[in-house]
Protein backbone atom coordinates (compact mmCIF):
# COMPACT_ATOMS: atom_id res chain seq x y z
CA UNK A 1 -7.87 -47.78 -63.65
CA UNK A 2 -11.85 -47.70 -64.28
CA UNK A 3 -13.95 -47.79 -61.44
CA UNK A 4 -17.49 -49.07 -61.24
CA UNK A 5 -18.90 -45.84 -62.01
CA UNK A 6 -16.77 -45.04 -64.96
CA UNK A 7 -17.61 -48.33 -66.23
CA UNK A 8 -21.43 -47.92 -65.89
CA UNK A 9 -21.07 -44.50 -67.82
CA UNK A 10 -18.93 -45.58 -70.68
CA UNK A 11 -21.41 -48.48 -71.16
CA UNK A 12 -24.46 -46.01 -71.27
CA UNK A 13 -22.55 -43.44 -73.84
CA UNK A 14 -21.37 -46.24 -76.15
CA UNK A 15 -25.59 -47.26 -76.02
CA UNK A 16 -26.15 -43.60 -76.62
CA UNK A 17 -23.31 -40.93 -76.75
CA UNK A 18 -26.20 -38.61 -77.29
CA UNK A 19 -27.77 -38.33 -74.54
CA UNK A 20 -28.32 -35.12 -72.12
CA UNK A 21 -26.24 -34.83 -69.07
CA UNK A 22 -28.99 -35.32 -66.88
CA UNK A 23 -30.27 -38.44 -68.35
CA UNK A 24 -26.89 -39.94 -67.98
CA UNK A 25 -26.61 -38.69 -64.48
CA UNK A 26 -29.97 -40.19 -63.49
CA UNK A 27 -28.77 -43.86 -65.59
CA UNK A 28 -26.14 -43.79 -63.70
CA UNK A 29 -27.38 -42.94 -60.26
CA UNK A 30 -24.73 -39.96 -59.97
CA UNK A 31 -25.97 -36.06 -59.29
CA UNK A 32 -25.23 -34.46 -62.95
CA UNK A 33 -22.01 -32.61 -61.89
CA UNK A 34 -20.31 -35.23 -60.29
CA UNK A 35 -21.18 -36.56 -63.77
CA UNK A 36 -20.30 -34.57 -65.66
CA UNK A 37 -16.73 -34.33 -64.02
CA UNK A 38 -16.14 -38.30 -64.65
CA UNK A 39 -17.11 -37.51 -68.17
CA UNK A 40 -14.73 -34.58 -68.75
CA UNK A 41 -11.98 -36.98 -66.92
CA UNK A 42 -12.56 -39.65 -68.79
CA UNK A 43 -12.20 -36.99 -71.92
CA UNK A 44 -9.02 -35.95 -70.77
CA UNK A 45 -7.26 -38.92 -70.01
CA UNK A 46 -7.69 -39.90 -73.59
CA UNK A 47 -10.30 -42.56 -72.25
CA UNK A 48 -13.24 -41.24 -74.05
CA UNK A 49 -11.25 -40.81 -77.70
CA UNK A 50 -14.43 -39.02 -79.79
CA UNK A 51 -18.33 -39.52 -80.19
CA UNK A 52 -19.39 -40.76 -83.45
CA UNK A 53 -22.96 -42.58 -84.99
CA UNK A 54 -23.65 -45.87 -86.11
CA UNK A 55 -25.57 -46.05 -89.62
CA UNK A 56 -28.52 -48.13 -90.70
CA UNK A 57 -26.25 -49.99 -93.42
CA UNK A 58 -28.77 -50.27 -95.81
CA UNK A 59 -30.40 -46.89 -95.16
CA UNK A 60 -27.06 -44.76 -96.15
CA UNK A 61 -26.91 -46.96 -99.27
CA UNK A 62 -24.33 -49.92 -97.90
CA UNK A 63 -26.19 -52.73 -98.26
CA UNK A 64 -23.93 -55.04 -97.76
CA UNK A 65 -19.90 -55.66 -97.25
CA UNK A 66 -17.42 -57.43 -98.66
CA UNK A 67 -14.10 -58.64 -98.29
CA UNK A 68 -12.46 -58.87 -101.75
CA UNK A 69 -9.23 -59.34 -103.74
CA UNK A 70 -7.54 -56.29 -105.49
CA UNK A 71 -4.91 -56.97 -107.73
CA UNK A 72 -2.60 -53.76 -108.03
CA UNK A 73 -0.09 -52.76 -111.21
CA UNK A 74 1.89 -51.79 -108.38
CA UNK A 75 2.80 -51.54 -104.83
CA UNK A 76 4.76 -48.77 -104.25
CA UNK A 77 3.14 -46.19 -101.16
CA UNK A 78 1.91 -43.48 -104.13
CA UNK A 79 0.05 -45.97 -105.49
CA UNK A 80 -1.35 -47.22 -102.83
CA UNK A 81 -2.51 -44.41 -101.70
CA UNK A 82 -3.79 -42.97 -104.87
CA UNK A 83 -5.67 -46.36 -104.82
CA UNK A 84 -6.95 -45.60 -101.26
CA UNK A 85 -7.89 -42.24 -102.53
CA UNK A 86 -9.67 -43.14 -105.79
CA UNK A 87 -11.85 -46.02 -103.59
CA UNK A 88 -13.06 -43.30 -100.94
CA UNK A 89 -13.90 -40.92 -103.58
CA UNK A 90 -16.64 -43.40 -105.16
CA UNK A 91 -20.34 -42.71 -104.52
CA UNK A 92 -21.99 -46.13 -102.48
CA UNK A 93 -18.16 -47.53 -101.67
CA UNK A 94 -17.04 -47.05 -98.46
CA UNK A 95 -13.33 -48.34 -97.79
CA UNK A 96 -13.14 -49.80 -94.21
CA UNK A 97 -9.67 -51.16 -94.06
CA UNK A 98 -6.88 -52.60 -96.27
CA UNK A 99 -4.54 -54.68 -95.86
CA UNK A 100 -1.45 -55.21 -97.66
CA UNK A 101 -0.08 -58.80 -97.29
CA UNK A 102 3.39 -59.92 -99.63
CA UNK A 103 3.77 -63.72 -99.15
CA UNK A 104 6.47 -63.63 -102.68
CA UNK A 105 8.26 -61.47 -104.60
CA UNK A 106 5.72 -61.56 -107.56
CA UNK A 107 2.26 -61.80 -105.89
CA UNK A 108 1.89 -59.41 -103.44
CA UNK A 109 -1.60 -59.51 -102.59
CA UNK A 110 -4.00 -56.47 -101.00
CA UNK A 111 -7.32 -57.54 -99.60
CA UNK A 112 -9.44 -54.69 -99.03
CA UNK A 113 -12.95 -54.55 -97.29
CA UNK A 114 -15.07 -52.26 -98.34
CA UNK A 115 -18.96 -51.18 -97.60
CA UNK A 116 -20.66 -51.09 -100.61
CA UNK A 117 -23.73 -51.00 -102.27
CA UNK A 118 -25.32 -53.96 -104.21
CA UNK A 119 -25.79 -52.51 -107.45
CA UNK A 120 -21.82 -51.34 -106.79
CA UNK A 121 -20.54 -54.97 -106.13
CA UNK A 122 -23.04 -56.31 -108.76
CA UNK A 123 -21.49 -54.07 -111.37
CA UNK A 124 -17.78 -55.37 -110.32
CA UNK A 125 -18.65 -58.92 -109.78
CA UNK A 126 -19.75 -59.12 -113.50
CA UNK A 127 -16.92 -57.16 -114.56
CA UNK A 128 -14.66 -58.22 -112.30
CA UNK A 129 -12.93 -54.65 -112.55
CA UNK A 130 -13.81 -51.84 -110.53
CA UNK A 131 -12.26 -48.77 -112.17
CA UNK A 132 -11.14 -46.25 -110.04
């Protein structure tokens, strides 16, 4: 169970994860060791998972996202995941989840939604493909 202080310092790491010891010791109102303790606790017990960044969207190249329909030839896992695969390996598309939904026999659909930049989606929305 989280107490108070473990609460205030995973809400000033997911602010900044970057951030000296000592400045999150003095946000906090904790001496830096007894911080740094919590910290490496909350590490430990799987709390604290990893650090990571946030992106300016539009300043990596992902302008915008998109939730879209992908018809596959097939639906078998290799296929899948070559399609997985093939997506991630394309410059200004970045494949954020997928989901694989069959509501019949013939039409199983996959919905993927992807980050991608706008001269990327324009090109598919006119040709409706996006070769892989």
């Amino acid at each position: 169970m989280l107490d108070a202080r473990d609460q205030r310092l995973l809400a000033q790491l997911q602010k900044n994860s970057r951030q000296s010891n000592q400045e999150l010791a003095a946000r906090v109102g904790m001496s830096p060791s007894a911080c740094w303790r919590r910290v490496d606790s909350l590490e430990k017990a799987g709390v604290i998972i990893r650090y990571t960044v946030l992106l300016d969207r539009a300043q990596a190249g992902f302008a915008m996202s998109a939730i879209i329909h992908v018809s596959l030839d097939r639906h078998d896992e290799k296929f899948v995941t070559q399609f997985v695969s093939r997506v991630k390996q394309r410059q200004n598309v970045s494949l954020r989840t997928i989901i694989c939904a069959s509501w019949s026999a013939t039409w199983p659909p996959t919905t993927a939604s992807l980050t991608i930049s706008c001269s990327s989606f324009q090109a598919f929305a006119i040709s409706g493909r996006m070769s892989c």
